[in-house]
C-alpha atoms as a PDB file:
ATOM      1  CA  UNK A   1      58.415 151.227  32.122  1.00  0.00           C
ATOM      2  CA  UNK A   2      59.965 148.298  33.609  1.00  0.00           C
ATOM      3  CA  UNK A   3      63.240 147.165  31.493  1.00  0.00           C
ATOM      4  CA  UNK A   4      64.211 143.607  30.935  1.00  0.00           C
ATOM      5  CA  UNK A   5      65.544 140.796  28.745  1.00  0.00           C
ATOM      6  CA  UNK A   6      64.680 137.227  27.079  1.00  0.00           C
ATOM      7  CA  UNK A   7      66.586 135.130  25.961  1.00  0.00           C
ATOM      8  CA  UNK A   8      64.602 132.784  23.128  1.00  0.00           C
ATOM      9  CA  UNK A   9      64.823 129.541  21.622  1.00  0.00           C
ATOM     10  CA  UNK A  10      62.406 129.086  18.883  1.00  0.00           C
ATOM     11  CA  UNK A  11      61.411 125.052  18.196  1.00  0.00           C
ATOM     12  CA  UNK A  12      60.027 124.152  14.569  1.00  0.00           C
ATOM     13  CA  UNK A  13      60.708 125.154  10.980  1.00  0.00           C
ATOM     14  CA  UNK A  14      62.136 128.172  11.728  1.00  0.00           C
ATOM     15  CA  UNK A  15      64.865 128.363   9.230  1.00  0.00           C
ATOM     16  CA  UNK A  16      64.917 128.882   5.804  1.00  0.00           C
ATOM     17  CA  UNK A  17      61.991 130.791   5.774  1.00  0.00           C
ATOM     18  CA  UNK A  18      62.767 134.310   6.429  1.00  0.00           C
ATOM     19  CA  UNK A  19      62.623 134.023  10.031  1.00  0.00           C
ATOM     20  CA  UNK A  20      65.269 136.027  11.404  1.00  0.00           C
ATOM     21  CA  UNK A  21      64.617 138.839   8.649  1.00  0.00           C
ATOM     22  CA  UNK A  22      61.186 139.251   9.901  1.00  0.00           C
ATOM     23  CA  UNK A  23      61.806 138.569  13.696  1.00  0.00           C
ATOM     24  CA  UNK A  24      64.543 141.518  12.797  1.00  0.00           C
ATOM     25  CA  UNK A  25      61.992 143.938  11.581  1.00  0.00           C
ATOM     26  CA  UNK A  26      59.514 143.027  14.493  1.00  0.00           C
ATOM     27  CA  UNK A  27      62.098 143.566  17.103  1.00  0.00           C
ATOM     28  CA  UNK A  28      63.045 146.992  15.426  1.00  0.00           C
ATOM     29  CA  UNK A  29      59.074 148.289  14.926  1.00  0.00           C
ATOM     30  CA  UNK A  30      58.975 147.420  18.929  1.00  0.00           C
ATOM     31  CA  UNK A  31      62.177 149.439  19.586  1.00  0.00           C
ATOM     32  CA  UNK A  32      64.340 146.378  21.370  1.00  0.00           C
ATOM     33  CA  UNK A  33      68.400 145.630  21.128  1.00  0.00           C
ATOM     34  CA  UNK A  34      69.738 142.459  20.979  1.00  0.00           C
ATOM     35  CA  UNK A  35      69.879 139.679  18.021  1.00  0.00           C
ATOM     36  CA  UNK A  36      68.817 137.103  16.008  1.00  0.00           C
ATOM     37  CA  UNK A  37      70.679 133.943  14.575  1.00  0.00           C
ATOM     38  CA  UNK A  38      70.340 130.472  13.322  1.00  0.00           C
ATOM     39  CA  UNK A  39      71.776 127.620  15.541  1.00  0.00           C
ATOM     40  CA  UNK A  40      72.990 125.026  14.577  1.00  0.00           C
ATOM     41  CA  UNK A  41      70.699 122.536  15.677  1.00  0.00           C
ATOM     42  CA  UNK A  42      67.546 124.077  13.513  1.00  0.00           C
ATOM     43  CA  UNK A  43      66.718 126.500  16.045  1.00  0.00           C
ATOM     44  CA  UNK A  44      67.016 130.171  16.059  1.00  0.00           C
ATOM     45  CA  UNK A  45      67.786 132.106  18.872  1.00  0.00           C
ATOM     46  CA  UNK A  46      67.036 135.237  20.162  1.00  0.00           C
ATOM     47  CA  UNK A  47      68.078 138.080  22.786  1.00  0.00           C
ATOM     48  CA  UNK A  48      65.497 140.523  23.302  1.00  0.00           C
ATOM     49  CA  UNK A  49      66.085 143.331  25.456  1.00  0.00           C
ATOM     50  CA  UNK A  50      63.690 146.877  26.428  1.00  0.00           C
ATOM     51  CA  UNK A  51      59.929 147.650  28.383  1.00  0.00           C
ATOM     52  CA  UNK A  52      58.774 143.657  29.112  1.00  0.00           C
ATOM     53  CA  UNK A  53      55.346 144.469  27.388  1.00  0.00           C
ATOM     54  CA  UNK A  54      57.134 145.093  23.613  1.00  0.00           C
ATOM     55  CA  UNK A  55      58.818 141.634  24.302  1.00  0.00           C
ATOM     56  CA  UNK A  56      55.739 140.175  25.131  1.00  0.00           C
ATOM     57  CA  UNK A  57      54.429 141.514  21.960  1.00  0.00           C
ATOM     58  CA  UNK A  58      57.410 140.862  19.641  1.00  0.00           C
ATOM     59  CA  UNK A  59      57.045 137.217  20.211  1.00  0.00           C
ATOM     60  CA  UNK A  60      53.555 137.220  19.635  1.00  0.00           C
ATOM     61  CA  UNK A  61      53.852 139.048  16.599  1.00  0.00           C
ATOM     62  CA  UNK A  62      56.638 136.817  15.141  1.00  0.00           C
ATOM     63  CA  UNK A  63      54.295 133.553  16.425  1.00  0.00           C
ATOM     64  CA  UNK A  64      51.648 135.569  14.446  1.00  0.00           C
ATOM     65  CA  UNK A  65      54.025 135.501  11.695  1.00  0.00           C
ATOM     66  CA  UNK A  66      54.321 131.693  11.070  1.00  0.00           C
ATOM     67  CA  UNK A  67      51.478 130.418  12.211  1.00  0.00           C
ATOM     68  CA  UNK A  68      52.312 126.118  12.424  1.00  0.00           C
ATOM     69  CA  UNK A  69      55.668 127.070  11.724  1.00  0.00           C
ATOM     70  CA  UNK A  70      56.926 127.243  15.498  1.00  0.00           C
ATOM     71  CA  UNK A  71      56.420 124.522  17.995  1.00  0.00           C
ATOM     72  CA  UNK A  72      57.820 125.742  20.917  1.00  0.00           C
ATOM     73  CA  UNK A  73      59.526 128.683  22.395  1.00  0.00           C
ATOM     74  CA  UNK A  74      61.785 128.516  25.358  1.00  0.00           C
ATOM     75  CA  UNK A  75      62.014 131.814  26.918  1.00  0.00           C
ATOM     76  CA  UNK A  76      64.585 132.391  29.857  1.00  0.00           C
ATOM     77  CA  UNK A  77      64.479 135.922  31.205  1.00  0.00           C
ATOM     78  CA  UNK A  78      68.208 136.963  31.791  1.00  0.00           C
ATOM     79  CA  UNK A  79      70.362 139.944  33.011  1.00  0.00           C
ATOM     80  CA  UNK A  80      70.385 143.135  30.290  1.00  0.00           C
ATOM     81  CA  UNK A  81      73.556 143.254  28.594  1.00  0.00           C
ATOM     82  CA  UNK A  82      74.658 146.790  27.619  1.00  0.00           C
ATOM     83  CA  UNK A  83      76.370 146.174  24.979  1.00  0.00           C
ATOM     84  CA  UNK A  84      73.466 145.749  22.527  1.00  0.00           C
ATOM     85  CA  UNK A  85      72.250 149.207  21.261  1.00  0.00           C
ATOM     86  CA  UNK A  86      70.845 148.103  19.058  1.00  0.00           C
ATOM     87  CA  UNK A  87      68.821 144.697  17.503  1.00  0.00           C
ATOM     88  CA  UNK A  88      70.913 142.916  14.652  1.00  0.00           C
ATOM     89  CA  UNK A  89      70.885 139.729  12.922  1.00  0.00           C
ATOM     90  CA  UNK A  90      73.520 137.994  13.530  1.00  0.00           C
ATOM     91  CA  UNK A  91      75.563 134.357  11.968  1.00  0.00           C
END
């Protein structure tokens, strides 16, 4: 299975409403590394790294999450960084 990583902005009311906690949870049921944090522009970032069809589905299963709570998601792929075992929320 083909390995990669995102890196994701996600646009909208994304904080304050258990966001990360949940994009945490998603991201560990799919079996990625990386993290999740707040920004401090009201966006919350994300690095997502393992097979590029668990991404795929991560995101649409946080979008699926808070539905007309996200109005756009950048999504940049980007080298994998071995340094992230594991996924984490991070501040």
């Amino acid at each position: 299975m083909s390995q990669t990583a995102k890196h994701i902005i996600f646009v909208g009311r994304v904080q304050g409403v258990g966001f990360r906690y949940t994009a945490f949870h998603i991201a560990n049921r799919h079996r990625l590394t990386g993290f999740v944090r707040n920004c401090s522009d009201g966006t919350v970032e994300m690095l997502a790294q393992g097979p590029v069809d668990e991404i795929t589905a991560c995101i649409r299963n946080i979008e699926e999450s808070f539905p007309g709570y996200i109005r756009e998601n950048k999504i940049e792929e980007i080298p994998i960084d071995p340094r992230y075992n594991e996924f984490k929320i991070t501040f």
